[in-house]
N, C-alpha and C. Protein backbone atom coordinates (compact mmCIF):
# COMPACT_ATOMS: atom_id res chain seq x y z
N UNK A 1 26.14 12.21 4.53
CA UNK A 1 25.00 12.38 3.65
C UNK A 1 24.42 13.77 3.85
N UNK A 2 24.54 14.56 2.88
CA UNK A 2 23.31 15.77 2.68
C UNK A 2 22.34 16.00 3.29
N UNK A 3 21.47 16.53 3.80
CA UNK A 3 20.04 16.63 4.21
C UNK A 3 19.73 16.99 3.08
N UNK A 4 19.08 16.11 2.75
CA UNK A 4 17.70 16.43 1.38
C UNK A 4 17.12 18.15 1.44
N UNK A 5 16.64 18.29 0.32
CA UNK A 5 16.07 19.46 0.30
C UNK A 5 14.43 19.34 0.48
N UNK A 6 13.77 19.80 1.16
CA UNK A 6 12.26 20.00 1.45
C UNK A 6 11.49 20.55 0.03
N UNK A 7 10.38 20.11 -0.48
CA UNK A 7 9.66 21.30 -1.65
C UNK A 7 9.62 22.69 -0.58
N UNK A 8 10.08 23.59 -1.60
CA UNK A 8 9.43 25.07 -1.32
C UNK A 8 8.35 25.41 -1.46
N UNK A 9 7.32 25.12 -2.24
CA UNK A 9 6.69 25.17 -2.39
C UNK A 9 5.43 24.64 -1.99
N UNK A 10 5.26 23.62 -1.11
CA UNK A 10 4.81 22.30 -0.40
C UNK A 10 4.78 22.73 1.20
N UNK A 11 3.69 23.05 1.94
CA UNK A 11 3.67 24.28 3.20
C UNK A 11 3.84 22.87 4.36
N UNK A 12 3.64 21.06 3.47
CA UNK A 12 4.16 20.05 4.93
C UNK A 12 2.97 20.41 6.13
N UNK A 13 1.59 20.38 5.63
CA UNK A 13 0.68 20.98 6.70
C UNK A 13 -0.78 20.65 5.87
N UNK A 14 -1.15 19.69 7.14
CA UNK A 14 -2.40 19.32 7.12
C UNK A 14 -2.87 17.19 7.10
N UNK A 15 -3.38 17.07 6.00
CA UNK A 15 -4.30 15.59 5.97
C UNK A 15 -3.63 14.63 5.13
N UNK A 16 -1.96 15.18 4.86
CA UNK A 16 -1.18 14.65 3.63
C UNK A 16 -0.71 13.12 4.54
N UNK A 17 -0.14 12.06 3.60
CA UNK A 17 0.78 11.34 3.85
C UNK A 17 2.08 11.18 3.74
N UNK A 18 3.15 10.49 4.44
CA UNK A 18 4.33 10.48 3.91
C UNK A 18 4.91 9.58 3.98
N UNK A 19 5.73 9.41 3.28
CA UNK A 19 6.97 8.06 4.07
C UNK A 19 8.73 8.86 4.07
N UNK A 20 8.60 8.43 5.30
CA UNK A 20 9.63 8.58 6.01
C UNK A 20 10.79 7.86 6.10
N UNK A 21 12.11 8.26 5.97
CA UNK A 21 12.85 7.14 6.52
C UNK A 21 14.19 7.62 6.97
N UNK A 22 14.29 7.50 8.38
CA UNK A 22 15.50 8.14 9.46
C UNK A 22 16.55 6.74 9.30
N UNK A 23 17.84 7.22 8.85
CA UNK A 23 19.03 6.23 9.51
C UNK A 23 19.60 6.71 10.55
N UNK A 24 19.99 5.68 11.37
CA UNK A 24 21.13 5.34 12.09
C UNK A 24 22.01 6.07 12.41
N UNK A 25 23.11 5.90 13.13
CA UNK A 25 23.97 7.48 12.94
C UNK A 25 25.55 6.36 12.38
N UNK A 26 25.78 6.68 11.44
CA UNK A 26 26.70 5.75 10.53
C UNK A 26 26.44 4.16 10.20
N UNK A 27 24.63 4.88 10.08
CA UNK A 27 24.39 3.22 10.08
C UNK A 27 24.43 2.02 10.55
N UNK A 28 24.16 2.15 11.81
CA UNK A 28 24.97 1.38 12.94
C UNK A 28 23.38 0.37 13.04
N UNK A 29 23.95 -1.04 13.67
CA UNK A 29 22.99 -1.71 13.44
C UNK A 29 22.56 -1.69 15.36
N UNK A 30 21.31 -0.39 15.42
CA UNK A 30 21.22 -0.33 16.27
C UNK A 30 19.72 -0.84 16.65
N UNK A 31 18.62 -0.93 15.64
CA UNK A 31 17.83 -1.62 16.00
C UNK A 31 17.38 -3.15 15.67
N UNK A 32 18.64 -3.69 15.80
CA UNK A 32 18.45 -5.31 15.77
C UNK A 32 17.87 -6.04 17.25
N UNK A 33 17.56 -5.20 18.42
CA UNK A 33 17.11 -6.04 19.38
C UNK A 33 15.70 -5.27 19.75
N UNK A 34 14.92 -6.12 20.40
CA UNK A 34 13.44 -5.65 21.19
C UNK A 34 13.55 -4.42 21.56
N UNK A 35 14.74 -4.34 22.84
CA UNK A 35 13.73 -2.94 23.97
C UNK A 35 14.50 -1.92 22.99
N UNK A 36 15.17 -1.71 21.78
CA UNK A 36 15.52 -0.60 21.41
C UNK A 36 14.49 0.21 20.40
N UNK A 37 13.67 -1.19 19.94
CA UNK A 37 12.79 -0.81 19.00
C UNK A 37 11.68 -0.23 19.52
N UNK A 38 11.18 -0.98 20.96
CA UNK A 38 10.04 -0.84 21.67
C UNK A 38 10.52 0.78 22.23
N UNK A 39 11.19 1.36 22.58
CA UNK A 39 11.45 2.54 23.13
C UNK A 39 11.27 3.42 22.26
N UNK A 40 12.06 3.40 21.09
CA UNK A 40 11.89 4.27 19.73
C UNK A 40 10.40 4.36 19.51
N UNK A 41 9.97 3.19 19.09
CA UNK A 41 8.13 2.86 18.33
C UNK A 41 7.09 3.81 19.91
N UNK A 42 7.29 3.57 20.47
CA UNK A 42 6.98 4.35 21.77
C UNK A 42 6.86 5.41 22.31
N UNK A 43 8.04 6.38 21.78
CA UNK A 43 8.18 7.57 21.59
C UNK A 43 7.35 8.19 20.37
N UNK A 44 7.48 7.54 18.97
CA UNK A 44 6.89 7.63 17.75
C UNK A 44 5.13 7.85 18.08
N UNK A 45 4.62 6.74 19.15
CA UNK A 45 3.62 6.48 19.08
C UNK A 45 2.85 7.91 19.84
N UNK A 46 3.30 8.18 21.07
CA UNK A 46 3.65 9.49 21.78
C UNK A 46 2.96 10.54 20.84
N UNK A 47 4.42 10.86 20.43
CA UNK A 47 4.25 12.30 19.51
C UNK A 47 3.47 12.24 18.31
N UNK A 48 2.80 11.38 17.78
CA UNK A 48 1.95 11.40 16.84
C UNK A 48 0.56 11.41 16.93
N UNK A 49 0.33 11.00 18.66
CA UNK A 49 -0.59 11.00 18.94
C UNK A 49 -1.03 13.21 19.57
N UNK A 50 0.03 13.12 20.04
CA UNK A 50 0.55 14.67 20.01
C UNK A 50 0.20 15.38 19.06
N UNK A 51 1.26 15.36 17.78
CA UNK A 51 0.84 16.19 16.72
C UNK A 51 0.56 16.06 16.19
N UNK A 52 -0.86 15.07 15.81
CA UNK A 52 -1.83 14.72 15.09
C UNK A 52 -1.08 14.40 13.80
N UNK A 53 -0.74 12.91 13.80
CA UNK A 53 -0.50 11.95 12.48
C UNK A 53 -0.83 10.64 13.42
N UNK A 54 -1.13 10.06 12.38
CA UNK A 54 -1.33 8.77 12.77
C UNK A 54 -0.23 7.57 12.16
N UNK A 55 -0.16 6.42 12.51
CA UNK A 55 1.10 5.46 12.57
C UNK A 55 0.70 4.86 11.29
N UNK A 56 0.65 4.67 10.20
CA UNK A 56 0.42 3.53 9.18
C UNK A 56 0.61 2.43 8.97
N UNK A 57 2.07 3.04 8.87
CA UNK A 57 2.55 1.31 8.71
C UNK A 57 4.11 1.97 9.25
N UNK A 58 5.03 0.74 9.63
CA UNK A 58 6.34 0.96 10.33
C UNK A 58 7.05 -0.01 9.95
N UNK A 59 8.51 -0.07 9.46
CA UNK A 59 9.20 -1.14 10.24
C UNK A 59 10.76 -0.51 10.40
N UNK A 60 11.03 -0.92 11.54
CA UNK A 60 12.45 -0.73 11.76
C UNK A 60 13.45 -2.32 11.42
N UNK A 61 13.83 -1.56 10.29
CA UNK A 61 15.32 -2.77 9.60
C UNK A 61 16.94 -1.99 10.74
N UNK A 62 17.73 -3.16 10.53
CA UNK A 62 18.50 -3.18 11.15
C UNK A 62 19.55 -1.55 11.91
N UNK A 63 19.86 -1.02 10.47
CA UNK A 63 20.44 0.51 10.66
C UNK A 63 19.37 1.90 10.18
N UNK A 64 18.18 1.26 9.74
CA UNK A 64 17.07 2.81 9.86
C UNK A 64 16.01 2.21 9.78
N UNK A 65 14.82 2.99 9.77
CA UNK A 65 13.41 2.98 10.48
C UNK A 65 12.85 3.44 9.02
N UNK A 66 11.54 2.96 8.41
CA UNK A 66 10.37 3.66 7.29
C UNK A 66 9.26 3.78 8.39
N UNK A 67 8.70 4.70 8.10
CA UNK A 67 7.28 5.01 8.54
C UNK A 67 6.22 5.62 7.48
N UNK A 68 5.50 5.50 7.32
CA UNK A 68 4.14 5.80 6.77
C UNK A 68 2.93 6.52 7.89
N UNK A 69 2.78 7.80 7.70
CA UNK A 69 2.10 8.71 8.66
C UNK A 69 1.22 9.46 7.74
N UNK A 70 0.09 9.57 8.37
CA UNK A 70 -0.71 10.78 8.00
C UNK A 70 -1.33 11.76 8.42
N UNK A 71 -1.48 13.18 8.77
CA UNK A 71 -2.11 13.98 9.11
C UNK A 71 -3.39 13.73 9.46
N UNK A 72 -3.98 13.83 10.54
CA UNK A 72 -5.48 13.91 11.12
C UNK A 72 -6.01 15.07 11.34
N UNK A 73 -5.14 16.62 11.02
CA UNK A 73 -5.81 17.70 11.28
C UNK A 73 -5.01 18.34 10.22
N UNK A 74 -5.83 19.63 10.08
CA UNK A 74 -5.06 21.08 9.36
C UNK A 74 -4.32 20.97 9.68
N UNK A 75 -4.20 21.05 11.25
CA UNK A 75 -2.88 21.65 11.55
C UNK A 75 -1.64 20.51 11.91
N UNK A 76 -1.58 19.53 11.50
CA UNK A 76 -0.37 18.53 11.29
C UNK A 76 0.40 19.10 10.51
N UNK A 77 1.82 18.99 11.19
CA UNK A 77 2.83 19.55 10.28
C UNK A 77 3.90 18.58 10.63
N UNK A 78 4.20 17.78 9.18
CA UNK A 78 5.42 17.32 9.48
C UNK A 78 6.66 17.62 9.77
N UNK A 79 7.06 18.73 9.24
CA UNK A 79 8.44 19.07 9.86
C UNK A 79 8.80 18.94 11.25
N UNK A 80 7.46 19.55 11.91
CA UNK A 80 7.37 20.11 13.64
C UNK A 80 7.89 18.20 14.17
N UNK A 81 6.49 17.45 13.45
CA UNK A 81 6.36 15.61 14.34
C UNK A 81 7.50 15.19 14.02
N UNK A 82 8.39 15.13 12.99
CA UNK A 82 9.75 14.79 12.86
C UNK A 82 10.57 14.95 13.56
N UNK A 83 10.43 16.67 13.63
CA UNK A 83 11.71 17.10 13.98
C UNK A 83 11.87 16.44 15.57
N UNK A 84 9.84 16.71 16.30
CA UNK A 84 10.04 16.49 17.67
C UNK A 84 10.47 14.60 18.31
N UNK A 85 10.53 13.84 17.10
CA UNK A 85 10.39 12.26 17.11
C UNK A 85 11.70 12.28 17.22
N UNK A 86 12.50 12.87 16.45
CA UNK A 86 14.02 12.26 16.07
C UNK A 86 14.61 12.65 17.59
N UNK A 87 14.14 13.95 18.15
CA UNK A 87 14.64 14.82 19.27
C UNK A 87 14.21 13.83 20.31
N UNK A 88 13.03 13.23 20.95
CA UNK A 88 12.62 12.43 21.75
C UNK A 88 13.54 10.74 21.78
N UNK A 89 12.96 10.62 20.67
CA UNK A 89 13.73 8.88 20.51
C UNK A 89 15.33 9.56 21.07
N UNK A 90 16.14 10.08 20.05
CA UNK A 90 17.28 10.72 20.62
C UNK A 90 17.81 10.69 21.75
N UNK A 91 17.06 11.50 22.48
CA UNK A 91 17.36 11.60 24.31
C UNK A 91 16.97 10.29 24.77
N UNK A 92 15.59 9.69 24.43
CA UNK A 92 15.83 8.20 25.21
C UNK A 92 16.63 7.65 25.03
N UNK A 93 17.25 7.10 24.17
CA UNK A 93 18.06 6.51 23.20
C UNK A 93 19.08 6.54 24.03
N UNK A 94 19.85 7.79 23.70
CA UNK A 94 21.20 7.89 25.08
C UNK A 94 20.84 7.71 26.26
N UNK A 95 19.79 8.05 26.89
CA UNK A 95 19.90 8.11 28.07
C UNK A 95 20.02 6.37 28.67
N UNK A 96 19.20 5.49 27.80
CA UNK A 96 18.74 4.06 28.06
C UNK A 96 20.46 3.32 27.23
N UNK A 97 20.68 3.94 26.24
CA UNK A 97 21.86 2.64 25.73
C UNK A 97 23.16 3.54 25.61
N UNK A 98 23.16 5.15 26.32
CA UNK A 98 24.55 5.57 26.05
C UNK A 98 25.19 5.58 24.66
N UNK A 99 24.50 5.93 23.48
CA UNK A 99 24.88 6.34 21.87
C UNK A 99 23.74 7.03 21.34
N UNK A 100 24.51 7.55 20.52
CA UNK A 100 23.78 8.63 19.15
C UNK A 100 22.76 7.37 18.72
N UNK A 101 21.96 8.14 18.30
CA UNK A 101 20.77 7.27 17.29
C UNK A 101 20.60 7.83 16.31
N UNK A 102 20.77 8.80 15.71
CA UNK A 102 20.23 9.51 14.31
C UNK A 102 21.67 10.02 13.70
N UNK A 103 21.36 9.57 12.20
CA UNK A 103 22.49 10.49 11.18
C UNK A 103 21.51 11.91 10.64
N UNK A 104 22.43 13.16 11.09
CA UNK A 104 21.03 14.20 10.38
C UNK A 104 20.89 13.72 8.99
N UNK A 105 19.23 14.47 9.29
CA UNK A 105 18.34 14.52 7.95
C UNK A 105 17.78 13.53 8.31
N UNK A 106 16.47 13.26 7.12
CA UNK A 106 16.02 12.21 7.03
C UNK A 106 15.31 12.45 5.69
N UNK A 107 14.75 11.53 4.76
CA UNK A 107 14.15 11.33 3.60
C UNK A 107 12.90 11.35 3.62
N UNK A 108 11.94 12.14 2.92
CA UNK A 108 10.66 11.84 2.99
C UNK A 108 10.34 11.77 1.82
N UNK A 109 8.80 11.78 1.66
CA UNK A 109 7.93 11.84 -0.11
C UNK A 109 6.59 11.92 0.35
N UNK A 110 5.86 12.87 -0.05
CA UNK A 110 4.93 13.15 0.45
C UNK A 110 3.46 12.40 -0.79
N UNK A 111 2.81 11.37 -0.43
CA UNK A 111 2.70 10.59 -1.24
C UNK A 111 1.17 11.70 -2.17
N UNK A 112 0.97 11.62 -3.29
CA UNK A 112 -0.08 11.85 -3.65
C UNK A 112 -1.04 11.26 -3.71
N UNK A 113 -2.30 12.31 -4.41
CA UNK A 113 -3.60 11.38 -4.23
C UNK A 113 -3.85 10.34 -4.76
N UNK A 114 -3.18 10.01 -6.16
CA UNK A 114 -3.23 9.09 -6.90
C UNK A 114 -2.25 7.74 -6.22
N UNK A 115 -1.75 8.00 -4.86
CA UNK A 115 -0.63 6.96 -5.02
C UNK A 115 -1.44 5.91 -3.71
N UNK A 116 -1.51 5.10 -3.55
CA UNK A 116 -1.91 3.65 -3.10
C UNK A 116 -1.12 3.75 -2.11
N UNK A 117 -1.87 3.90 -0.39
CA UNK A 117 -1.08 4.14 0.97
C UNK A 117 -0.61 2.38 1.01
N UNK A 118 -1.82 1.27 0.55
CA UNK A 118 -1.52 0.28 1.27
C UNK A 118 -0.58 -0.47 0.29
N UNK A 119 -0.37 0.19 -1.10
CA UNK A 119 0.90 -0.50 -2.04
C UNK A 119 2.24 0.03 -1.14
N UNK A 120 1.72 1.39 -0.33
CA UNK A 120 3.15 1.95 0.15
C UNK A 120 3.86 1.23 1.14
N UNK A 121 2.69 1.08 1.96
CA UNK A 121 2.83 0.51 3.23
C UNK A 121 3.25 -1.35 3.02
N UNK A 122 2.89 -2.02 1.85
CA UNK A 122 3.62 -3.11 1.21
C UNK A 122 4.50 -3.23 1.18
N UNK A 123 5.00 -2.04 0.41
CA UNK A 123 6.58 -2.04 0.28
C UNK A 123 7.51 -1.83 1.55
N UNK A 124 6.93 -0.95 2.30
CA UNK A 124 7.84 -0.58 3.70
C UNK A 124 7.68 -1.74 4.51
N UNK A 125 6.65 -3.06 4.38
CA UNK A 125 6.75 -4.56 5.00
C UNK A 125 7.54 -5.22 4.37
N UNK A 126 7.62 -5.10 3.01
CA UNK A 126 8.86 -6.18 2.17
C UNK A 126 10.13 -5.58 2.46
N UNK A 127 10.56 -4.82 3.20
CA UNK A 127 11.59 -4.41 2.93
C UNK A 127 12.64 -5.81 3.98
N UNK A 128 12.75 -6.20 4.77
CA UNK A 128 13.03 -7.10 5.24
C UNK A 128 13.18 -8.80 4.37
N UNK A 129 12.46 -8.95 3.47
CA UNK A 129 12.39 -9.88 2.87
C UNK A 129 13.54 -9.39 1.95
N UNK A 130 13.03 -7.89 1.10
CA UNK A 130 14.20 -7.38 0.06
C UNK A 130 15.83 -8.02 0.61
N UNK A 131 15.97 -7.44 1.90
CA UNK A 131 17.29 -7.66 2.45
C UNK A 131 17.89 -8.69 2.58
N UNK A 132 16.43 -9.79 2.67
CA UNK A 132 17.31 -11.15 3.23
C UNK A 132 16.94 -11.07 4.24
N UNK A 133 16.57 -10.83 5.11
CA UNK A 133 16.18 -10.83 6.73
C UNK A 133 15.18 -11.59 7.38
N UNK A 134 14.51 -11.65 6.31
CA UNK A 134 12.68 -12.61 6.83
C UNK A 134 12.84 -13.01 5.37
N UNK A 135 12.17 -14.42 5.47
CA UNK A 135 11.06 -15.25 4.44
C UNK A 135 10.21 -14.08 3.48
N UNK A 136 9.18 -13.86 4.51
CA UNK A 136 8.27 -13.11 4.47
C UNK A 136 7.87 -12.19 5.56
N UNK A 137 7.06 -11.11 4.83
CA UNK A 137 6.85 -9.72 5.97
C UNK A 137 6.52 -10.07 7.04
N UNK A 138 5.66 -11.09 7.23
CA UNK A 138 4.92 -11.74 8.45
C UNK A 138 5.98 -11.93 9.72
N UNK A 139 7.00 -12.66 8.83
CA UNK A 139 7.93 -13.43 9.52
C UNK A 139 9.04 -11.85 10.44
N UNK A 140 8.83 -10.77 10.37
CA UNK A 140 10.04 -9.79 10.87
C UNK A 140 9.24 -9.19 11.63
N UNK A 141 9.59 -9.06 12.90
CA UNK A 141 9.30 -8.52 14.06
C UNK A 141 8.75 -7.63 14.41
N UNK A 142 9.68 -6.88 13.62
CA UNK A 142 9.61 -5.06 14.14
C UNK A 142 8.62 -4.34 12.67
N UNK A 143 7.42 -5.01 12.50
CA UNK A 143 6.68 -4.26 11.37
C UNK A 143 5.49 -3.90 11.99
N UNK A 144 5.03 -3.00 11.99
CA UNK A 144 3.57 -2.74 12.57
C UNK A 144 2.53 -1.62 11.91
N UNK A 145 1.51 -1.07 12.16
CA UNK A 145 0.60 0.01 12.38
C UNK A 145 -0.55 -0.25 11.92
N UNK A 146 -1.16 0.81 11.51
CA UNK A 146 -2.63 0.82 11.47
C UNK A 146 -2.53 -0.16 10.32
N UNK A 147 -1.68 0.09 9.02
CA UNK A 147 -2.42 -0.63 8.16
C UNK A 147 -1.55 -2.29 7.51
N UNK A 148 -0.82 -2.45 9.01
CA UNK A 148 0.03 -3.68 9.11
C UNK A 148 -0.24 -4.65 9.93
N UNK A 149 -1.37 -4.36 10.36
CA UNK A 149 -1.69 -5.76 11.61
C UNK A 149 -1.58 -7.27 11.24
N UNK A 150 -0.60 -7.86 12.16
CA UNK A 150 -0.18 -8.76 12.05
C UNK A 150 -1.12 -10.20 10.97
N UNK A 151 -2.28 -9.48 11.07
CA UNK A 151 -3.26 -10.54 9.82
C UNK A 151 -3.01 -10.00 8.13
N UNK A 152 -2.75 -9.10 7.83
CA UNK A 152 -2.59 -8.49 6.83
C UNK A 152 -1.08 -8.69 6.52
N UNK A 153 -0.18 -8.31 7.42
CA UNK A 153 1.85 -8.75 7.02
C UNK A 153 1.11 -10.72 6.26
N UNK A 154 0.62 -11.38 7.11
CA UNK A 154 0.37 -12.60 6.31
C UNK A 154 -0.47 -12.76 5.28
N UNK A 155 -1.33 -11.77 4.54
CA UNK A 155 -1.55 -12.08 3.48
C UNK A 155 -0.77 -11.67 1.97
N UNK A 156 0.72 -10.72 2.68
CA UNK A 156 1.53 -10.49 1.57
C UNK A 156 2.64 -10.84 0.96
N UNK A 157 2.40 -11.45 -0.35
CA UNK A 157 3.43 -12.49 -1.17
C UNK A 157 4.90 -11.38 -0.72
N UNK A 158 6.08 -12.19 -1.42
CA UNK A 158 7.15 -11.69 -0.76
C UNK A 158 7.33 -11.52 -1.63
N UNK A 159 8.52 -10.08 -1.95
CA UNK A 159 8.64 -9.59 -3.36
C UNK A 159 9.59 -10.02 -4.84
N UNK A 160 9.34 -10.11 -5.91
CA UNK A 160 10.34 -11.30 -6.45
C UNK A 160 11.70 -10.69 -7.10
């Protein structure tokens, strides 16, 4: 797969949101168990607290990860929290299970003002249901953040 192209125009700096989404390295179904997710989400949690974004919403499906982040300062820059997340998880990653974790690149969209974080953050909880994987959002494990707490994954219908 390509690495996507970045806007040129778009300086990726400051109070913006995004959604994110890193695969696997050939898609490998590497976060189907606990401590792989808990190590990754861990690292994530780390560096965001670092370079000022905050966690939104998360879930890691079987061969890649969505995240929903947003800038808390000017100076948040996503390229830098990416680049330094994929690099961190990475090295834990091998060092704890001995394999690659990332296919380069990763996908983003930098959401606008007009666009609805918690319709976003909906969708990045249904995605598990989409697959077949859970009932409902409630029901899949690995979903979390600020605007996913486990009372809220249960108030959302599953998608038809």
């Amino acid at each position: 797969m390509a690495r996507p192209r970045r806007l040129a125009a778009f300086g990726y700096l400051g109070y913006f949101a995004y959604s994110l989404t890193f695969c696997t390295i050939r898609r490998q179904r590497l976060f189907a168990e606990k401590p792989a997710v808990a190590l990754v989400l861990g690292q994530i949690l780390r560096t965001a607290g670092e370079r000022q974004f905050e966690l939104l919403a998360y879930c890691f499906m079987p061969d890649h990860l969505h995240l929903l982040v947003q800038g808390v300062a000017e100076d948040a820059h996503l390229p830098s929290f990416a680049r330094l997340v994929r690099q961190r998880t990475a090295v834990d990653f091998r060092r704890r299970f001995g394999a690659a974790l990332w296919q380069p690149g990763y996908c983003e969209h930098a959401l606008r003002r007009c666009e609805d974080m918690l319709a976003t953050a909906q969708y990045i909880a249904n995605n598990p249901v989409r697959a077949g994987l859970a009932p409902t959002p409630a029901a899949w494990p690995f979903t979390g953040g600020k605007l996913l707490p486990r009372a809220v994954l249960e108030t959302f219908p599953a998608p038809k």
